[in-house]
Protein backbone atom coordinates (compact mmCIF):
# COMPACT_ATOMS: atom_id res chain seq x y z
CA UNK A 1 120.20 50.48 194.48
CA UNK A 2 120.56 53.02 192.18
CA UNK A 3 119.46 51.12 189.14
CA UNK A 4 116.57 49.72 190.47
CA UNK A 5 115.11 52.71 191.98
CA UNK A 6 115.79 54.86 189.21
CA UNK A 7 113.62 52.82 187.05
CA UNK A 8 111.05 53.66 189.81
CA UNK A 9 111.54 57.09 189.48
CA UNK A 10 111.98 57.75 185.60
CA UNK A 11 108.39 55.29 185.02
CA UNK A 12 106.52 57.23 187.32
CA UNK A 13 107.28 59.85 184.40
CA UNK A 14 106.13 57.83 181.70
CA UNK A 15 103.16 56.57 183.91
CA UNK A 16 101.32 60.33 184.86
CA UNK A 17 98.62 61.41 182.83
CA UNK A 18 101.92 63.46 180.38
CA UNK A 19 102.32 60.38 178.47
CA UNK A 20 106.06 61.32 178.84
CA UNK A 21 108.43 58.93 176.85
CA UNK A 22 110.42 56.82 179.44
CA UNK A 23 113.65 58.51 177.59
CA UNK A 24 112.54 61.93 177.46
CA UNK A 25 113.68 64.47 179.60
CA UNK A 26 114.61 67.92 179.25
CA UNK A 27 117.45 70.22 180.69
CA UNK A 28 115.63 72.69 182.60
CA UNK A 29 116.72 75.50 185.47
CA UNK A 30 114.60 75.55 188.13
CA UNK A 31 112.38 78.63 188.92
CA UNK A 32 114.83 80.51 191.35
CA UNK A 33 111.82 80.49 193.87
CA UNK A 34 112.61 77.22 194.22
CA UNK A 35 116.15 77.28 195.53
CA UNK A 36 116.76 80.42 197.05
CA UNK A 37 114.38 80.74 199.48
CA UNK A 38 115.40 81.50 202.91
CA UNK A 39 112.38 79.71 205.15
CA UNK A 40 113.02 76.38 204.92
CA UNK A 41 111.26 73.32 206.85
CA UNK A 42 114.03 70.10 207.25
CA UNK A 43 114.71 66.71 208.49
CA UNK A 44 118.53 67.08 208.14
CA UNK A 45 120.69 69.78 210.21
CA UNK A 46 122.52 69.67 207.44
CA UNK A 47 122.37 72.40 204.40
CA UNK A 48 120.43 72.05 201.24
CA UNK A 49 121.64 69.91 198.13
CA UNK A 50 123.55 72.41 196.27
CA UNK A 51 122.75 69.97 193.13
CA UNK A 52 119.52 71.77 192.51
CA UNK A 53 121.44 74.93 191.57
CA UNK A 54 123.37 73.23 189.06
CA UNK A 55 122.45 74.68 185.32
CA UNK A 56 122.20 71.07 183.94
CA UNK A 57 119.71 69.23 186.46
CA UNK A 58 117.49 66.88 184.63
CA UNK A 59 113.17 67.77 184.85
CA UNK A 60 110.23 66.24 183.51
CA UNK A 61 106.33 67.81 183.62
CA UNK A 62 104.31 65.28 186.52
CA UNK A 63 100.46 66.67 185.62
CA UNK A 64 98.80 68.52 188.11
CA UNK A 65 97.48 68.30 191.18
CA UNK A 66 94.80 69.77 193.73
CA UNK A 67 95.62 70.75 197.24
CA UNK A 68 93.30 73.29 199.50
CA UNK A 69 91.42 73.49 196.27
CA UNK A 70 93.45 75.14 194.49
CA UNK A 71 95.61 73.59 190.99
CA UNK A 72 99.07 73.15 191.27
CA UNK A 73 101.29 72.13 188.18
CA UNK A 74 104.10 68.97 189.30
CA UNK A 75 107.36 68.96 187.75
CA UNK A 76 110.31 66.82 189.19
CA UNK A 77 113.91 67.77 189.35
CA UNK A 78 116.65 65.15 189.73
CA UNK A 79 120.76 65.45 189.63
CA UNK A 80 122.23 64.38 186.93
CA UNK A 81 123.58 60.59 186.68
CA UNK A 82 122.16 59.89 190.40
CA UNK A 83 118.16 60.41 190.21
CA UNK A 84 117.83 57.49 192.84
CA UNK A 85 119.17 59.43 195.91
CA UNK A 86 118.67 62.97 194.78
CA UNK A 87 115.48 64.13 193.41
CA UNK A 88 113.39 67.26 194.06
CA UNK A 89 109.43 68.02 193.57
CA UNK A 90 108.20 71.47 193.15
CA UNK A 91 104.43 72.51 193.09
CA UNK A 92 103.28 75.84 191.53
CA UNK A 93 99.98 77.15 191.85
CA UNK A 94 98.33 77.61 188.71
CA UNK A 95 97.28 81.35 189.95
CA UNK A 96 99.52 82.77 191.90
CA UNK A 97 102.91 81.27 190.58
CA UNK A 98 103.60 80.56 193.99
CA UNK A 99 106.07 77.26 193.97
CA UNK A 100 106.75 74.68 197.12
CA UNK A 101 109.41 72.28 196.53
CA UNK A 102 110.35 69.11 198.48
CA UNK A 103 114.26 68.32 198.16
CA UNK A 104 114.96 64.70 198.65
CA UNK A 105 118.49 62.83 199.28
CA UNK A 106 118.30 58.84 199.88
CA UNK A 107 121.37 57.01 201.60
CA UNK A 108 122.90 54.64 199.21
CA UNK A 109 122.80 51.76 201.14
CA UNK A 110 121.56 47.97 199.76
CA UNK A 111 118.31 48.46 202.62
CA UNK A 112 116.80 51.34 200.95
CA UNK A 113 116.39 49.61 197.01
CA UNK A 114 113.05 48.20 198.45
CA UNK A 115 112.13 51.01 201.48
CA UNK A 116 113.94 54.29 200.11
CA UNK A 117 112.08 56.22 201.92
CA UNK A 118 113.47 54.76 205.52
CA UNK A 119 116.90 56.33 204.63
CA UNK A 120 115.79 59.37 203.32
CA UNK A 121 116.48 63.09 204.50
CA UNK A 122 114.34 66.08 202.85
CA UNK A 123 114.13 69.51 202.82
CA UNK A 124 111.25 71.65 202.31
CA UNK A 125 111.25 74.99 200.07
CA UNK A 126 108.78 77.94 200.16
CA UNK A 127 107.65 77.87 203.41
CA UNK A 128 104.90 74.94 202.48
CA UNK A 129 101.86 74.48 205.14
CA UNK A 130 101.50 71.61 207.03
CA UNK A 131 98.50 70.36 203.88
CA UNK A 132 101.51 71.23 201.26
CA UNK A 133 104.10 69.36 202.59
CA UNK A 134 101.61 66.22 202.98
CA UNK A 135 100.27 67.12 199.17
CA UNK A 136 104.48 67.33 198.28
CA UNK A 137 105.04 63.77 200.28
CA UNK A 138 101.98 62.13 198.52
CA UNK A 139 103.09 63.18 195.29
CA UNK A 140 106.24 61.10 195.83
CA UNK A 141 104.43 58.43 196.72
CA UNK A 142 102.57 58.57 193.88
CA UNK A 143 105.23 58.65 191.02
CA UNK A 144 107.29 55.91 192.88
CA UNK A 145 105.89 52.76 193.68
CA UNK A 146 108.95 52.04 195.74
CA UNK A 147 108.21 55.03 198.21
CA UNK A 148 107.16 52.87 200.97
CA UNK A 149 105.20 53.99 204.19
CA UNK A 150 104.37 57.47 202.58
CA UNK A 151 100.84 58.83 203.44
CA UNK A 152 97.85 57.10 201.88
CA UNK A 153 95.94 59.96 199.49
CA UNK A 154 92.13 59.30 200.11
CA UNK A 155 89.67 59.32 197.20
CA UNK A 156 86.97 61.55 197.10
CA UNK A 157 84.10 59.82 196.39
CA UNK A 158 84.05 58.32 192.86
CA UNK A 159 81.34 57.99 190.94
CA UNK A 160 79.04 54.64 190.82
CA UNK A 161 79.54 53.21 187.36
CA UNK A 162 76.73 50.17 186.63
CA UNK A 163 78.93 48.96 183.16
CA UNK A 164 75.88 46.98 182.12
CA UNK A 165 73.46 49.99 181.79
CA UNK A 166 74.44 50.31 178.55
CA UNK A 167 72.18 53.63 178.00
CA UNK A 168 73.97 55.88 180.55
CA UNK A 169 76.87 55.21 178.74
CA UNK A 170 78.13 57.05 175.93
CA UNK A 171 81.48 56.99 173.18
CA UNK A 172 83.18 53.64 172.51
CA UNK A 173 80.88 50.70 171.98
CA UNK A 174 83.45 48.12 173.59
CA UNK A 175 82.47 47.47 177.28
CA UNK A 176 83.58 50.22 179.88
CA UNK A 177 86.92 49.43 181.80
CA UNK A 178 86.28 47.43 184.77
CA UNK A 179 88.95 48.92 186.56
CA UNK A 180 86.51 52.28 187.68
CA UNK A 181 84.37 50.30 190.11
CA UNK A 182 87.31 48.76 191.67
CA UNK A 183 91.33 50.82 193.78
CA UNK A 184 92.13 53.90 192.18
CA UNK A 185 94.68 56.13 192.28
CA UNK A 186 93.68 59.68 192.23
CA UNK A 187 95.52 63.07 190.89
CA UNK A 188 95.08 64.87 193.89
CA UNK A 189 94.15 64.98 197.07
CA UNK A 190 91.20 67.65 196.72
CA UNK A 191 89.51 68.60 193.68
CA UNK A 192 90.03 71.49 191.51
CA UNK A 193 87.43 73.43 190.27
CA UNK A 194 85.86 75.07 187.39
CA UNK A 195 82.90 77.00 186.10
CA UNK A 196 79.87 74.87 183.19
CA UNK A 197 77.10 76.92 182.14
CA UNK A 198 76.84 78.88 185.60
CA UNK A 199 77.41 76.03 187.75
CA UNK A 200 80.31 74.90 189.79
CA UNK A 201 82.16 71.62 189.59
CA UNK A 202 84.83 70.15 191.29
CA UNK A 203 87.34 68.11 189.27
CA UNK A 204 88.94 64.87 189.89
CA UNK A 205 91.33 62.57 187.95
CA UNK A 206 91.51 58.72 188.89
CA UNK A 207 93.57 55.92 186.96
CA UNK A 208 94.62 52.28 187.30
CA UNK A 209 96.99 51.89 189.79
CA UNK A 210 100.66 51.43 187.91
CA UNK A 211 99.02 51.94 184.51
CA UNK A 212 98.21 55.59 184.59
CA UNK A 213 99.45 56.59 181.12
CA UNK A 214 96.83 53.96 179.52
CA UNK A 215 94.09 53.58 181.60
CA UNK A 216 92.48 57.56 183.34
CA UNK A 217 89.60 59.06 184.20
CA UNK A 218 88.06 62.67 184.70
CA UNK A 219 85.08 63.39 187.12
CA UNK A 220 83.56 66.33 187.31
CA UNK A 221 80.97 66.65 190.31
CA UNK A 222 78.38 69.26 190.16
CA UNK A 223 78.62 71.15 194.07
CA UNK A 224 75.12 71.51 194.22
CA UNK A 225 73.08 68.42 192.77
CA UNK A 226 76.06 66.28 193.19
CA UNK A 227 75.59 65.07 189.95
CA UNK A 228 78.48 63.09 188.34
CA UNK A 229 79.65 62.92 184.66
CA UNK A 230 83.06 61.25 184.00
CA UNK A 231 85.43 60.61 180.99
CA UNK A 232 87.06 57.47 180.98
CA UNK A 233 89.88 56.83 178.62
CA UNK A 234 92.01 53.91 177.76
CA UNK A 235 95.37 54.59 175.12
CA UNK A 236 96.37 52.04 173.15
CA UNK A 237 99.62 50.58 174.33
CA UNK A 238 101.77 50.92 171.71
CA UNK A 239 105.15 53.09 171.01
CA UNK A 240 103.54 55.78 168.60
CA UNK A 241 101.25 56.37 171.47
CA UNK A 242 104.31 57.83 173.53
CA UNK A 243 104.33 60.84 171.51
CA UNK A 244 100.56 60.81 170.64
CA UNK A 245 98.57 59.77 173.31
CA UNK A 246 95.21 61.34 171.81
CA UNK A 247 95.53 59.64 168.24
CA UNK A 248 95.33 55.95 169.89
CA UNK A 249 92.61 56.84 172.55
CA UNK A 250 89.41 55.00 173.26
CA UNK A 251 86.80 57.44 175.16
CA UNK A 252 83.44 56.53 177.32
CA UNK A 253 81.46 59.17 179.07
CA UNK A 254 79.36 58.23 181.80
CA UNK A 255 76.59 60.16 183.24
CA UNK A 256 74.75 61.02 180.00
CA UNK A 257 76.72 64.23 179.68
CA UNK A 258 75.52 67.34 177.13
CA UNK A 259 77.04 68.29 174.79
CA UNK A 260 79.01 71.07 176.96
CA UNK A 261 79.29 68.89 179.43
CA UNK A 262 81.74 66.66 176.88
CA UNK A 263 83.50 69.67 176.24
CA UNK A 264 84.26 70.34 179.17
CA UNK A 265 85.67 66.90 180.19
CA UNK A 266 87.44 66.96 177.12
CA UNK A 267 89.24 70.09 178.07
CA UNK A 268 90.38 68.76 181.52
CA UNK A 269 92.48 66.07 178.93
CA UNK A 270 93.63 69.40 176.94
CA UNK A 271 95.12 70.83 179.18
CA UNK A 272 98.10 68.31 179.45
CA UNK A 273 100.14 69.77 176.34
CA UNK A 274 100.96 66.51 175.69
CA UNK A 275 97.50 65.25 174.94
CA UNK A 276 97.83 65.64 170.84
């Protein structure tokens, strides 16, 4: 079991919008928010997983994500030589520096390689709202394809793409991706937000189900006209790209976006620090 769904777990890395290498991780010590706080929300009697104190636990950076509005930053945590059955998720908000963290152990037994979820305990961290801990459970179910039966994250409204009206389209000459008018995945829940030339926007991110390291795309939604301008971006799928994502990218905007209006969808890819 372990094998299998620790392939799960370790491509959801390399599949977010990081570009992570499949091999890369980092040793990181989690935030001591994150494991020594006293409220905390559980489907086990039992105590939490002293793994996530250990000095040594494995992490990788997830994106971000949007929940009540607001922008969280994803990283996952998992034990050392057994991320199948023991994994952790924290959320921080991008203002406060206020973190949330779901603790996760699965029972090793042969049922739960294809439904790991069914033999799963967890423990919540922070005190999260009802909307958090959802948020923290979709965001599982996002990064493993194997996390059956987990809530279903509903797309805001994405834009209406007509790929043969060739004028609204700007960037790459090759045909847009079909892939936008069709099931997306989505970064988030809710949108964040942000601030063009005096007018708000909310922000979402979409990609091709199971190929979300190649194939993304940024929305940005103006609150009051509802007018839509969107970045869509494929990478080249090849092994420099790990590393450089940006180098090997192919861009269309949609929407007939200004030249601020680029900019600004081009900083929504920025700020992944792993966009070079």
């Amino acid at each position: 079991m372990k094998k299998l769904v620790l392939v799960g777990l370790i491509s959801a890395a390399a599949l977010s919008l990081s570009a992570c290498s499949q091999e890369h991780t980092e040793s990181h010590t989690p935030a001591s928010s994150s494991v020594t706080i006293p409220t905390v929300k559980t489907s086990a009697t039992e105590g939490v997983p002293v793994w996530i104190h250990n000095q040594s636990i494995t992490s990788a950076k997830m994106g971000d994500w949007g929940i009540d509005g607001e922008n969280y930053h994803v990283m996952v945590y998992y034990k050392p030589n057994d991320a199948a059955s023991d994994f952790m998720y924290t959320v921080t908000n991008a203002k406060t520096a206020k973190k949330y963290s779901i603790v996760v152990h699965v029972k090793e037994v042969d049922a739960a390689i294809t439904n790991p979820k069914a033999y799963a305990t967890w423990w919540y961290l922070g005190d999260p709202s009802q909307s958090i801990m959802t948020a923290l459970q979709n965001i599982i179910a996002n990064y493993n394809s194997d996390w059956k039966n987990a809530p279903v994250t509903a797309l805001s409204t994405p834009p209406t793409v007509h790929i043969d009206a060739d004028s609204s389209v700007q960037g790459s000459h090759l045909p847009v991706p079909k892939w936008i008018n069709g099931h997306k995945g989505s970064f988030g829940e809710v949108p964040s937000y942000q601030n063009i030339e005096n007018q708000k926007y909310a922000v979402m991110g979409y990609f091709l189900p199971n190929n979300a390291a190649s194939d993304f795309m940024y929305t940005l939604t103006n609150i009051s006209s509802g007018q839509k301008y969107s970045v869509v971006v494929h990478v080249k799928d090849v092994d420099a790209a790990i590393n450089h994502p940006k180098g090997y990218a192919t861009y269309w905007y949609l929407g007939k976006p200004d030249k601020a209006m680029i900019e600004a969808l081009q900083a929504e890819l920025n700020k992944n620090p792993n966009w070079v």
